[in-house]
C-alpha atoms as a PDB file:
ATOM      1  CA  UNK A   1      92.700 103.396  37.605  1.00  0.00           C
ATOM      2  CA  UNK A   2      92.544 106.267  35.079  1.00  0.00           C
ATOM      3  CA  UNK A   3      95.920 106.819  33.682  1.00  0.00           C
ATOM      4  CA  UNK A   4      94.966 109.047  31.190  1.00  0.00           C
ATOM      5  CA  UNK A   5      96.601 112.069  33.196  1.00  0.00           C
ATOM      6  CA  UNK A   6      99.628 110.483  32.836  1.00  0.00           C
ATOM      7  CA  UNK A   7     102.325 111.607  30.728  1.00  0.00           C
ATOM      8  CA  UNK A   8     106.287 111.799  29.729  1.00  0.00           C
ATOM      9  CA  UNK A   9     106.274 114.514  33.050  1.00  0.00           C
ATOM     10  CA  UNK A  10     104.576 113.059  35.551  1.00  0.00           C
ATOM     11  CA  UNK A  11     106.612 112.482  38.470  1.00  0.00           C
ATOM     12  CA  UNK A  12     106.588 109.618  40.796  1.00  0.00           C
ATOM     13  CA  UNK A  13     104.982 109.449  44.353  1.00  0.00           C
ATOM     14  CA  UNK A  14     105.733 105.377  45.894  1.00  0.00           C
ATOM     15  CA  UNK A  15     105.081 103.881  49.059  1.00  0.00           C
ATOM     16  CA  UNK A  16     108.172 100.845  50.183  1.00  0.00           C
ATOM     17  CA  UNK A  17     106.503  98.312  52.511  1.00  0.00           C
ATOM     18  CA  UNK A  18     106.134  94.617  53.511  1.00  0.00           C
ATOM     19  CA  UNK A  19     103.063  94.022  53.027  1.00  0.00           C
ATOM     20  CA  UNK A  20     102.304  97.280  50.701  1.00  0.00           C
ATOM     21  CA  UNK A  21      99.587  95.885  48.708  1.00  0.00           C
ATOM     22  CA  UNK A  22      96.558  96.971  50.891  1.00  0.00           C
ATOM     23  CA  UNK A  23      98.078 100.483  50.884  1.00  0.00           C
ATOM     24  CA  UNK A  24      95.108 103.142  50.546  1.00  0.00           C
ATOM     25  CA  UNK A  25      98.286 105.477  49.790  1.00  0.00           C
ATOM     26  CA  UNK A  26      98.190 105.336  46.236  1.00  0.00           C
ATOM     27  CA  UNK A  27      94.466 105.713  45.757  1.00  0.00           C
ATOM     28  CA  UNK A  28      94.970 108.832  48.203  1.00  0.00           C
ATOM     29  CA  UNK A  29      97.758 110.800  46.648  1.00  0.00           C
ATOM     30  CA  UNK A  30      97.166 110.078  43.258  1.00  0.00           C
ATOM     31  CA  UNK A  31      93.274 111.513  43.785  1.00  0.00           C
ATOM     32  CA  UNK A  32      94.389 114.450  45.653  1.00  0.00           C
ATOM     33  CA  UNK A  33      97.233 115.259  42.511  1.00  0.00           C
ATOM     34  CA  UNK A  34      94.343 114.796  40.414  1.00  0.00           C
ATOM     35  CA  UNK A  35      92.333 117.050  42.531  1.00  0.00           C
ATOM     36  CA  UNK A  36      94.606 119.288  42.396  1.00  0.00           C
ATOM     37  CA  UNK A  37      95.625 119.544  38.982  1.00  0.00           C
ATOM     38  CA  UNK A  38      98.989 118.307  39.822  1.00  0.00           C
ATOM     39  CA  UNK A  39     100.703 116.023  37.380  1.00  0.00           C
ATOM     40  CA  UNK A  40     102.030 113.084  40.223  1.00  0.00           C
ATOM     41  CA  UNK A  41     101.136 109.543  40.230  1.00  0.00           C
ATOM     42  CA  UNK A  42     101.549 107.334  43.842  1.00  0.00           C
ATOM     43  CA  UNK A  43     102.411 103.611  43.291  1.00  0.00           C
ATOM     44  CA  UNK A  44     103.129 100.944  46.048  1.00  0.00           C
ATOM     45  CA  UNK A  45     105.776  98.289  45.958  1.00  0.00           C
ATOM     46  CA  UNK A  46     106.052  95.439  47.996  1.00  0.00           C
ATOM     47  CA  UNK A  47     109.551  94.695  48.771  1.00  0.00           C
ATOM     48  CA  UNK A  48     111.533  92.258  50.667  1.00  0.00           C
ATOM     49  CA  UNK A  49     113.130  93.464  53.918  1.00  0.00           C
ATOM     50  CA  UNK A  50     116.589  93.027  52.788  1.00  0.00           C
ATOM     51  CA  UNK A  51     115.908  95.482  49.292  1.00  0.00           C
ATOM     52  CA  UNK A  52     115.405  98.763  51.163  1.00  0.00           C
ATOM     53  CA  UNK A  53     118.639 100.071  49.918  1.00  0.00           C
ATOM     54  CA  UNK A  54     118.301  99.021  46.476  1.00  0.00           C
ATOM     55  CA  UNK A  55     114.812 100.585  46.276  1.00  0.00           C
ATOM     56  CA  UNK A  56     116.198 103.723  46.954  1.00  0.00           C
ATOM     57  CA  UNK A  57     118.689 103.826  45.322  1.00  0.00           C
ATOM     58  CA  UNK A  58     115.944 103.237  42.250  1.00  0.00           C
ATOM     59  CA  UNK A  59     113.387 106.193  43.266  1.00  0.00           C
ATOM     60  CA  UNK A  60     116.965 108.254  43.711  1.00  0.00           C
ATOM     61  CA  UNK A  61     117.767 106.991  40.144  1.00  0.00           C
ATOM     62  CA  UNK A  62     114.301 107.508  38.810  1.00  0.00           C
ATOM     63  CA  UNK A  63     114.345 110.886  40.400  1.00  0.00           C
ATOM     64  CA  UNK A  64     110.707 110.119  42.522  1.00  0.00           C
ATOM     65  CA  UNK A  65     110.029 113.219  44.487  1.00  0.00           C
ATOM     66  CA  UNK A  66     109.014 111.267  47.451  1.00  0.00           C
ATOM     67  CA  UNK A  67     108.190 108.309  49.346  1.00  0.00           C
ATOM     68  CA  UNK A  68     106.508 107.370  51.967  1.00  0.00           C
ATOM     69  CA  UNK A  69     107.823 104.097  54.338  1.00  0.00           C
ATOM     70  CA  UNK A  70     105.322 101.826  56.335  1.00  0.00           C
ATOM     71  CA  UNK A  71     106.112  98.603  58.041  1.00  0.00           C
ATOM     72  CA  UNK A  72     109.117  97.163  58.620  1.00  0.00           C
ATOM     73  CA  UNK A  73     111.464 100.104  56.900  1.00  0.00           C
ATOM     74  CA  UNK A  74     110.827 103.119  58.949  1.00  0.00           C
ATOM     75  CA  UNK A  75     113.863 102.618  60.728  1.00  0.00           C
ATOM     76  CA  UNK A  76     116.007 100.713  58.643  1.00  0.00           C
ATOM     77  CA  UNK A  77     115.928 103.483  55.938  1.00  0.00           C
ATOM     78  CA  UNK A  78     117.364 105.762  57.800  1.00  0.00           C
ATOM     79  CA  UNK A  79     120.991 104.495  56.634  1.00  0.00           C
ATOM     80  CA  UNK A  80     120.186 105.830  53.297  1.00  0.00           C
ATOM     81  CA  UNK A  81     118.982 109.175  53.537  1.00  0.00           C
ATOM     82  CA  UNK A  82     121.393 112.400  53.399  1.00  0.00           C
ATOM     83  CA  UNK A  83     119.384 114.148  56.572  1.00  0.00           C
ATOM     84  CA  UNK A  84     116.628 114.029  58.764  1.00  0.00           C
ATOM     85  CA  UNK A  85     114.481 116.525  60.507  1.00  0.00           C
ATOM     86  CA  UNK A  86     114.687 117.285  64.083  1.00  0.00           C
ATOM     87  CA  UNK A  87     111.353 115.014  64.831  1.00  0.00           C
ATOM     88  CA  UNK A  88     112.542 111.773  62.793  1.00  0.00           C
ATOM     89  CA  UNK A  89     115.776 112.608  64.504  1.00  0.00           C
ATOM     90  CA  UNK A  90     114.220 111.965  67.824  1.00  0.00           C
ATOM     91  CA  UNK A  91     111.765 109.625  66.954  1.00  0.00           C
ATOM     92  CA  UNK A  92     114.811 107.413  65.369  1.00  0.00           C
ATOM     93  CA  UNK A  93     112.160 106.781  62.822  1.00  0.00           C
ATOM     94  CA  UNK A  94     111.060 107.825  58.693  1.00  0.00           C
ATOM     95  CA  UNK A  95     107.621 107.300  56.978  1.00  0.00           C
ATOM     96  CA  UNK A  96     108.269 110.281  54.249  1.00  0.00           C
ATOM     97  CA  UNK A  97     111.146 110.955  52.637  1.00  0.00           C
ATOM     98  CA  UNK A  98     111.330 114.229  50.071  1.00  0.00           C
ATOM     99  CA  UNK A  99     114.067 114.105  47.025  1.00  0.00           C
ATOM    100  CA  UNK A 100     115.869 117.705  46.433  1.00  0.00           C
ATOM    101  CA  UNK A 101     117.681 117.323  43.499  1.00  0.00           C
ATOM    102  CA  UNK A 102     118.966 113.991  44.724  1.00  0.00           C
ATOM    103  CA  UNK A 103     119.205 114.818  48.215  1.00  0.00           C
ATOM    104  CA  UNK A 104     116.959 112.605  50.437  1.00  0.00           C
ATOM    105  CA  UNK A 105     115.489 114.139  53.847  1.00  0.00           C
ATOM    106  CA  UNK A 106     113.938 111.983  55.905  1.00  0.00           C
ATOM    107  CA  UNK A 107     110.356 113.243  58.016  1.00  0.00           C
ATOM    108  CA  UNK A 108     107.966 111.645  60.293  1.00  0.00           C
ATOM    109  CA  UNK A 109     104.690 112.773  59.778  1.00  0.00           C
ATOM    110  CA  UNK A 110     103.317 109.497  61.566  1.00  0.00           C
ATOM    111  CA  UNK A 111     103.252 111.543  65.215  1.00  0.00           C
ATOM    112  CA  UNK A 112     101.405 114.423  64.003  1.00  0.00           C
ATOM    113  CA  UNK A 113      98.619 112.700  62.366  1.00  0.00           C
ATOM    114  CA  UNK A 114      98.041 110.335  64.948  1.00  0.00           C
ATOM    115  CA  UNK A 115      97.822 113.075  67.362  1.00  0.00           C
ATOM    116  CA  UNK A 116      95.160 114.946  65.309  1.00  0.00           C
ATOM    117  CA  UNK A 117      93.141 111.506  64.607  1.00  0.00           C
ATOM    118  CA  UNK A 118      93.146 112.012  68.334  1.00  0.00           C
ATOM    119  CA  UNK A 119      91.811 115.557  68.774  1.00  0.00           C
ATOM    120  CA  UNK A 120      88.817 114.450  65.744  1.00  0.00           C
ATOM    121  CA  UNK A 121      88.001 111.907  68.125  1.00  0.00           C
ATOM    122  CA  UNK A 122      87.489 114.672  70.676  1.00  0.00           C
ATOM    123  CA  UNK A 123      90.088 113.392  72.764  1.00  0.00           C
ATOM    124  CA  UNK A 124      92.675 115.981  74.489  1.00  0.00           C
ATOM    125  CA  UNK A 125      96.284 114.862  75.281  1.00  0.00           C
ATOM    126  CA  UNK A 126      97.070 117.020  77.679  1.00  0.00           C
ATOM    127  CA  UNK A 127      98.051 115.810  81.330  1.00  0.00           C
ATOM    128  CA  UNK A 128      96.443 112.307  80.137  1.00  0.00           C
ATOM    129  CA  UNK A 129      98.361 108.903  80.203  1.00  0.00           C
ATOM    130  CA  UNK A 130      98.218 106.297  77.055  1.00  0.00           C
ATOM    131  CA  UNK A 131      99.348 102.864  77.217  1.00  0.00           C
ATOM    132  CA  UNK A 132     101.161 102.160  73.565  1.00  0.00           C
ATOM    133  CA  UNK A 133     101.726  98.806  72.349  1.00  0.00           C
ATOM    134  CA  UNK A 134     104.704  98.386  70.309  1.00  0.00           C
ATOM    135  CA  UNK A 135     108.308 100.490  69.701  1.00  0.00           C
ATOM    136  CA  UNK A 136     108.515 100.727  65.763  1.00  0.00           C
ATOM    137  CA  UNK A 137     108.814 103.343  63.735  1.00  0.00           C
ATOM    138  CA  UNK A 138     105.087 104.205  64.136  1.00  0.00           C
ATOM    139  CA  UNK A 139     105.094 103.860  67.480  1.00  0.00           C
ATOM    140  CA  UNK A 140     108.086 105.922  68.345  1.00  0.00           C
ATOM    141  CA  UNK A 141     106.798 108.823  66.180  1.00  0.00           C
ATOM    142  CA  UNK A 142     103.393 108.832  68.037  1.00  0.00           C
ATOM    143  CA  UNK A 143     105.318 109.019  71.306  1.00  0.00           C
ATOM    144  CA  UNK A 144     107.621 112.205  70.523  1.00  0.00           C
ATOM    145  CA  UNK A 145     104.315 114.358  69.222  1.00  0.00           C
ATOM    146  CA  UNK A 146     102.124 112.954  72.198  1.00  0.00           C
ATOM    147  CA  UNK A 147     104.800 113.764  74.479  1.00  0.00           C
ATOM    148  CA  UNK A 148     105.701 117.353  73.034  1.00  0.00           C
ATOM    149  CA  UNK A 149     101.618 117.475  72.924  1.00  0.00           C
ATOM    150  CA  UNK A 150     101.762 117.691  76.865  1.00  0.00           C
ATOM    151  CA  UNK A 151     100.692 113.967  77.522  1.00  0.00           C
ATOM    152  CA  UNK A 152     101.726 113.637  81.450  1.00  0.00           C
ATOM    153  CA  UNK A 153     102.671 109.692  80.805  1.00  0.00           C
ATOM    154  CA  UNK A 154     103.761 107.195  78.364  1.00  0.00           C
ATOM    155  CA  UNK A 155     104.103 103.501  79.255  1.00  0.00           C
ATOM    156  CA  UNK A 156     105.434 101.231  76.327  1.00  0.00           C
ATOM    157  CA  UNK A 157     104.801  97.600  76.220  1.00  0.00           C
ATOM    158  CA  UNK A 158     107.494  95.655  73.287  1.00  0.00           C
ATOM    159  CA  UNK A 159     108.449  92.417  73.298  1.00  0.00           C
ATOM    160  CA  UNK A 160     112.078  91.796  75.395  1.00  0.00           C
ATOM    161  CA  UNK A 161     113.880  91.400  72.643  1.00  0.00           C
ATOM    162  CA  UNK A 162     117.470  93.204  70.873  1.00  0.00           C
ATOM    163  CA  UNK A 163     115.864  96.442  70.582  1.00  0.00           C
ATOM    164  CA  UNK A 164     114.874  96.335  74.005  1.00  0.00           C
ATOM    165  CA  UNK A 165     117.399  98.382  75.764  1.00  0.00           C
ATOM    166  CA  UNK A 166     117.410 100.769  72.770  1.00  0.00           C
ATOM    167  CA  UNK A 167     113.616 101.287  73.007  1.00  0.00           C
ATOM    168  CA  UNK A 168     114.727 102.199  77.199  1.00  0.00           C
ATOM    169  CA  UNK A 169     116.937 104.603  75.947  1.00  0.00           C
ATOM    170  CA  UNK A 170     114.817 106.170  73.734  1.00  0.00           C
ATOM    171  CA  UNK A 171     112.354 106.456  76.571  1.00  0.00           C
ATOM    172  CA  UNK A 172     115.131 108.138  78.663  1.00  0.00           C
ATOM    173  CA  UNK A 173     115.329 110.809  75.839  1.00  0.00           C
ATOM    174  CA  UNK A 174     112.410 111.695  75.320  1.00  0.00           C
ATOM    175  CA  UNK A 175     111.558 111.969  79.176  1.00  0.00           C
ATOM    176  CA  UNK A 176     114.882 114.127  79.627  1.00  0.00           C
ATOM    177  CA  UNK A 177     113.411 116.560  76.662  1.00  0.00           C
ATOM    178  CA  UNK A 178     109.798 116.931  77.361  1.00  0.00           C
ATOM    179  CA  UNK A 179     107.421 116.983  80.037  1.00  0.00           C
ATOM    180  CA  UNK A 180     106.187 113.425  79.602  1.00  0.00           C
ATOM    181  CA  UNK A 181     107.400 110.365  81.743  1.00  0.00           C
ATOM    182  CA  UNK A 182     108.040 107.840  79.232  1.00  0.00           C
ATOM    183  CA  UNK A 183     108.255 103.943  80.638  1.00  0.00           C
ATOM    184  CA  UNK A 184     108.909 100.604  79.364  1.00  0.00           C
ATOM    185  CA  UNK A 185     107.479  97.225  80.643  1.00  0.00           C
ATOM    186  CA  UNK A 186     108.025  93.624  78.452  1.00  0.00           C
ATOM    187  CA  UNK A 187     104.798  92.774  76.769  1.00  0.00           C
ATOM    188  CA  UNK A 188     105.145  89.419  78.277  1.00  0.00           C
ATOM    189  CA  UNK A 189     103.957  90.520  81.674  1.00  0.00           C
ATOM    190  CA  UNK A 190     100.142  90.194  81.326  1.00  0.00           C
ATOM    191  CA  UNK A 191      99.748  91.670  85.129  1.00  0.00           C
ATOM    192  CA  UNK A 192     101.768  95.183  84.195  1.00  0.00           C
ATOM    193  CA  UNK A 193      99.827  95.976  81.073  1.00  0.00           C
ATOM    194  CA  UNK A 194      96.523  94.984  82.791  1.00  0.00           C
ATOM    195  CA  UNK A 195      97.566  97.288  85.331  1.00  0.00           C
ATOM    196  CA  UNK A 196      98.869  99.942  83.136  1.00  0.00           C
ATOM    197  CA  UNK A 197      96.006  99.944  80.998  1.00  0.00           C
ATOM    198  CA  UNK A 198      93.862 100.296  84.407  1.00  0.00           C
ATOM    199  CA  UNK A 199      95.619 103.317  84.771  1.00  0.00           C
ATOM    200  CA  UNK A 200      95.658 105.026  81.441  1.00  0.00           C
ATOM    201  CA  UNK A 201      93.245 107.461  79.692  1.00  0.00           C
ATOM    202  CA  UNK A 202      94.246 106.217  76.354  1.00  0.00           C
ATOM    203  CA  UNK A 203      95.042 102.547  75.028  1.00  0.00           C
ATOM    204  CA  UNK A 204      96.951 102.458  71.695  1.00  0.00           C
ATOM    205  CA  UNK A 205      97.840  99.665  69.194  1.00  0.00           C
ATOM    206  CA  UNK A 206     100.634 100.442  67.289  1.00  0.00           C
ATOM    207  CA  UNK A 207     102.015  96.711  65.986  1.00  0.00           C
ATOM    208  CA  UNK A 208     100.967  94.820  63.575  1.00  0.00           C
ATOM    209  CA  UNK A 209      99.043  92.352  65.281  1.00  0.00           C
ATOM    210  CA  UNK A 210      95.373  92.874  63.630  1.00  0.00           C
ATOM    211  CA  UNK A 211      96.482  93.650  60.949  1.00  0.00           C
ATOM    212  CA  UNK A 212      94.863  91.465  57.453  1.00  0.00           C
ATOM    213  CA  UNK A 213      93.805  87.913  58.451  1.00  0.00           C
ATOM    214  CA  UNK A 214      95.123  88.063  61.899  1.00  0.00           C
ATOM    215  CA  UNK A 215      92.670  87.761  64.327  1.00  0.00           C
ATOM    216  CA  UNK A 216      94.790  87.973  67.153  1.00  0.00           C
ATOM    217  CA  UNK A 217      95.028  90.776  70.455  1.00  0.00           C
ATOM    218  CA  UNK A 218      97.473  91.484  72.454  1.00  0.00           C
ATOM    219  CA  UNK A 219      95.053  92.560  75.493  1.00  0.00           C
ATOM    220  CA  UNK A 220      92.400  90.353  77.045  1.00  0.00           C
ATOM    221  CA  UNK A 221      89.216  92.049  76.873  1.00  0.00           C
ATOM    222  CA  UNK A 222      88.789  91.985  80.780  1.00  0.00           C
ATOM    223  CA  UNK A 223      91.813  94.493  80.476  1.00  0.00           C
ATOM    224  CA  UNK A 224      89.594  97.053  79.393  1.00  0.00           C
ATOM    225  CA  UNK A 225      86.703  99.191  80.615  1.00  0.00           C
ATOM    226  CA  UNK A 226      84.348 101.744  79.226  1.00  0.00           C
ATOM    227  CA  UNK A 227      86.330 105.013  80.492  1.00  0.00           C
ATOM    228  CA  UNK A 228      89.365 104.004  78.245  1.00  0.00           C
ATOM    229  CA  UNK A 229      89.603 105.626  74.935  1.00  0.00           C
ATOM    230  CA  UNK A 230      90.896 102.795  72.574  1.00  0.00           C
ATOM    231  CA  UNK A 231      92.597 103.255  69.161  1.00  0.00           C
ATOM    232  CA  UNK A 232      94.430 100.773  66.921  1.00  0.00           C
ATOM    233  CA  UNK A 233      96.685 102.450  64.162  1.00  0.00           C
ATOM    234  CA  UNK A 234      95.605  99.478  61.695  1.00  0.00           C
ATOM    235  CA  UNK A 235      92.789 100.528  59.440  1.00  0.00           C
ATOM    236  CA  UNK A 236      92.568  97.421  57.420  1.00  0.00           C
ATOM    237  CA  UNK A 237      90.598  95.704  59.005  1.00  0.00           C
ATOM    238  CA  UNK A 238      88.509  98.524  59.878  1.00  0.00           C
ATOM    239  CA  UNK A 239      87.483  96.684  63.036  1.00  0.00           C
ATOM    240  CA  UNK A 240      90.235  95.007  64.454  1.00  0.00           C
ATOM    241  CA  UNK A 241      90.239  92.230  67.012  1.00  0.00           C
ATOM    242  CA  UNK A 242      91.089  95.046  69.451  1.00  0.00           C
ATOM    243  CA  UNK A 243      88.421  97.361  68.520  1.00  0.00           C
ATOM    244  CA  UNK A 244      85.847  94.834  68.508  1.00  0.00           C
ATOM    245  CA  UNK A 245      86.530  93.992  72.419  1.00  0.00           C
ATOM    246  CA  UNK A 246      86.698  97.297  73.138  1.00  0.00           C
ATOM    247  CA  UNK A 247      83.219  97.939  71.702  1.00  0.00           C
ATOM    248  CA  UNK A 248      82.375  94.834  73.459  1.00  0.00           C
ATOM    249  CA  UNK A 249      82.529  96.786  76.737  1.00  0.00           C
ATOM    250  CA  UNK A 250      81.459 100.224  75.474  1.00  0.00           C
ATOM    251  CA  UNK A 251      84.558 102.044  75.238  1.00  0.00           C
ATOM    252  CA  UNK A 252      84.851 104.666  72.748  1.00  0.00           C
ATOM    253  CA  UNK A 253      87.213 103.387  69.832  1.00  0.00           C
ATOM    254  CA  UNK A 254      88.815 104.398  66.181  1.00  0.00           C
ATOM    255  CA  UNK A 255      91.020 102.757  63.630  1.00  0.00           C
ATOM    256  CA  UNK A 256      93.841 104.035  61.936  1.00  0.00           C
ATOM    257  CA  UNK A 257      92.194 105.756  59.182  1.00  0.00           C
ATOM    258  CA  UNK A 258      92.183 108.839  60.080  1.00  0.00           C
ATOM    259  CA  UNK A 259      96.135 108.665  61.258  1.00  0.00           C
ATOM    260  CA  UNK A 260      96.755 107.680  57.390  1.00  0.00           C
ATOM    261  CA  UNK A 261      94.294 110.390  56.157  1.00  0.00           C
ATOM    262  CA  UNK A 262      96.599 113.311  58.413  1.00  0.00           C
ATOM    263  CA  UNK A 263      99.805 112.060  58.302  1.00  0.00           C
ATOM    264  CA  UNK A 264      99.354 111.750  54.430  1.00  0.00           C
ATOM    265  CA  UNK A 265      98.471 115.228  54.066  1.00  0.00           C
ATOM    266  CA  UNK A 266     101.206 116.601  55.891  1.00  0.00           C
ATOM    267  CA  UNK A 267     103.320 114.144  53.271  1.00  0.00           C
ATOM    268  CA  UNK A 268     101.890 115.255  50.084  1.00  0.00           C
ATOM    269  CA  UNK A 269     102.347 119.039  51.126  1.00  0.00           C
ATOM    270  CA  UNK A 270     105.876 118.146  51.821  1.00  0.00           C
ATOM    271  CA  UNK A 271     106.035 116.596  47.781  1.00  0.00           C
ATOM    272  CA  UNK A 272     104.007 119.412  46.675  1.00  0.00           C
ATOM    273  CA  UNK A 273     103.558 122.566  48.556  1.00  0.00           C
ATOM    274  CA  UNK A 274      99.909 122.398  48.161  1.00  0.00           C
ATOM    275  CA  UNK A 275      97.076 121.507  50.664  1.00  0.00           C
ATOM    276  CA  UNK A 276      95.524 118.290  50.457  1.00  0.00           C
ATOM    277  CA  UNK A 277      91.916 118.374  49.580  1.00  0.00           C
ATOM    278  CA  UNK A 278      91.179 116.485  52.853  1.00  0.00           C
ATOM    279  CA  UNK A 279      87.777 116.378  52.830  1.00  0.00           C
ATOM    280  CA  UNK A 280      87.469 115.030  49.374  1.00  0.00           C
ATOM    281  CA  UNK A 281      89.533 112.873  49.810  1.00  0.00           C
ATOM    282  CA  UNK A 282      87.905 111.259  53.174  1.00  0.00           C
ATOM    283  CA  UNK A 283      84.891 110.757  51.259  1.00  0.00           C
ATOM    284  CA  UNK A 284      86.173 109.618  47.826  1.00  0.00           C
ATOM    285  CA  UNK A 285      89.188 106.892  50.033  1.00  0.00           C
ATOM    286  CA  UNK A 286      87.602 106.301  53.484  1.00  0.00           C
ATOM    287  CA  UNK A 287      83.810 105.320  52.905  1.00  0.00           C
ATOM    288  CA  UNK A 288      84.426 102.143  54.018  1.00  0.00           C
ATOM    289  CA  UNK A 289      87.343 102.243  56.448  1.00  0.00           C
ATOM    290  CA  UNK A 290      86.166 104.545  59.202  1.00  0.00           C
END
């Protein structure tokens, strides 16, 4: 990386995950400062799920003027932050977090750039129904912007476990504020997601499972069909396990590189106040992942 840009003022930009180190964040938002003229540099750090608060604490301390989260803290941040707009609010979930002067909001920009991933990939959310795999904080996010996008149904498959009930009554919620019916089924039972995905318009992966070196997929390929629209929020792999059955049988696909590419520049005009340079930065970051 060219650092020469860097200097006493440069401000910080940082990314918290687990894993972190495959992050096209940094490469993104440092390209677009440069871009831009804007003196910001984006780093990732790895951390363990028990540091959250402690790394925090540090951006606080080090007076970063944002961060985004990915997997596992978008939820378990939350604790730390002074407030939270109305759509994290609802979505119970944080991937960007802005620092006022030492006050930390918490956003979730995760919904809205899935959503217009969707719309590039010519596909219209309105009075459609998308089976979602997983409840995290990426998850929940796409659900509250599909839902306020008029999306007739929602069916959530997650694994029966703690959260279960929780992810129920956030399903209640968002039902009881929107339009959208919003369901929840254990992913355990192979014959309910084979018949929900029968059923839907849209599939969507939104766990990890995919994600690196795993090869594995929650579906069975003679789940889907060519009608379905597939998508898989992982874009590294660019082809998932997922997306490869699903060209298998001819359905229309996409990975999660375009989510990243929109819900990053809705984060870095948050930091900034300035417009990504979205195109450049598709073709200077994204070559190779979409």
């Amino acid at each position: 990386m060219d650092l020469t840009h860097v200097n006493g003022q440069t401000r910080l930009l940082a990314l918290l995950g687990h894993p972190a180190h495959h992050s096209i964040s940094p490469k993104m938002h440092t390209q677009a400062a440069r871009l831009l003229g804007l003196d910001y540099v984006y780093l990732a750090f790895d951390i363990q799920p028990d540091q959250i608060g402690q790394a925090v604490s540090s951006l606080k301390l080090m007076d970063a003027r944002g961060f985004n989260l990915t997997m596992p803290f978008k939820c378990s941040v939350i604790p730390y932050l002074d407030h939270l707009t109305k759509a994290a609010r609802l979505a119970g979930a944080v991937n960007t977090v802005i620092n006022d002067n030492g006050i930390l909001t918490g956003d979730t920009t995760d919904g809205y750039g899935y959503m217009k991933s969707l719309r590039q990939n010519n596909f219209n959310p309105v009075g459609k129904t998308m089976t979602i795999l997983g409840a995290g904080g990426a998850a929940t996010a796409i659900i509250v912007q599909a839902a306020l996008d008029r999306m007739k149904e929602i069916r959530i498959f997650k694994r029966k476990n703690n959260t279960f009930e929780d992810t129920v009554s956030f399903a209640k919620k968002v039902t009881e504020e929107t339009d959208c019916l919003v369901t929840v089924y254990d992913m355990a039972d192979k014959k309910a997601l084979s018949d929900s995905i029968a059923g839907s318009d849209l599939l969507t992966n939104a766990t990890n499972v995919g994600m690196g070196s795993d090869t594995n997929s929650l579906v069975t390929t003679d789940m889907l069909r060519k009608s379905l629209v597939v998508s898989d929020i992982i874009y590294e792999p660019p082809c998932t396990t997922l997306l490869a059955q699903a060209k298998s049988v001819g359905c229309s696909c996409f990975n999660g590189a375009d989510m990243l590419l929109y819900q990053g520049s809705a984060s870095f005009k948050a930091w900034t106040g300035k417009d990504m340079p979205v195109d450049e930065i598709r073709r200077s970051c994204f070559t190779e992942n979409i």
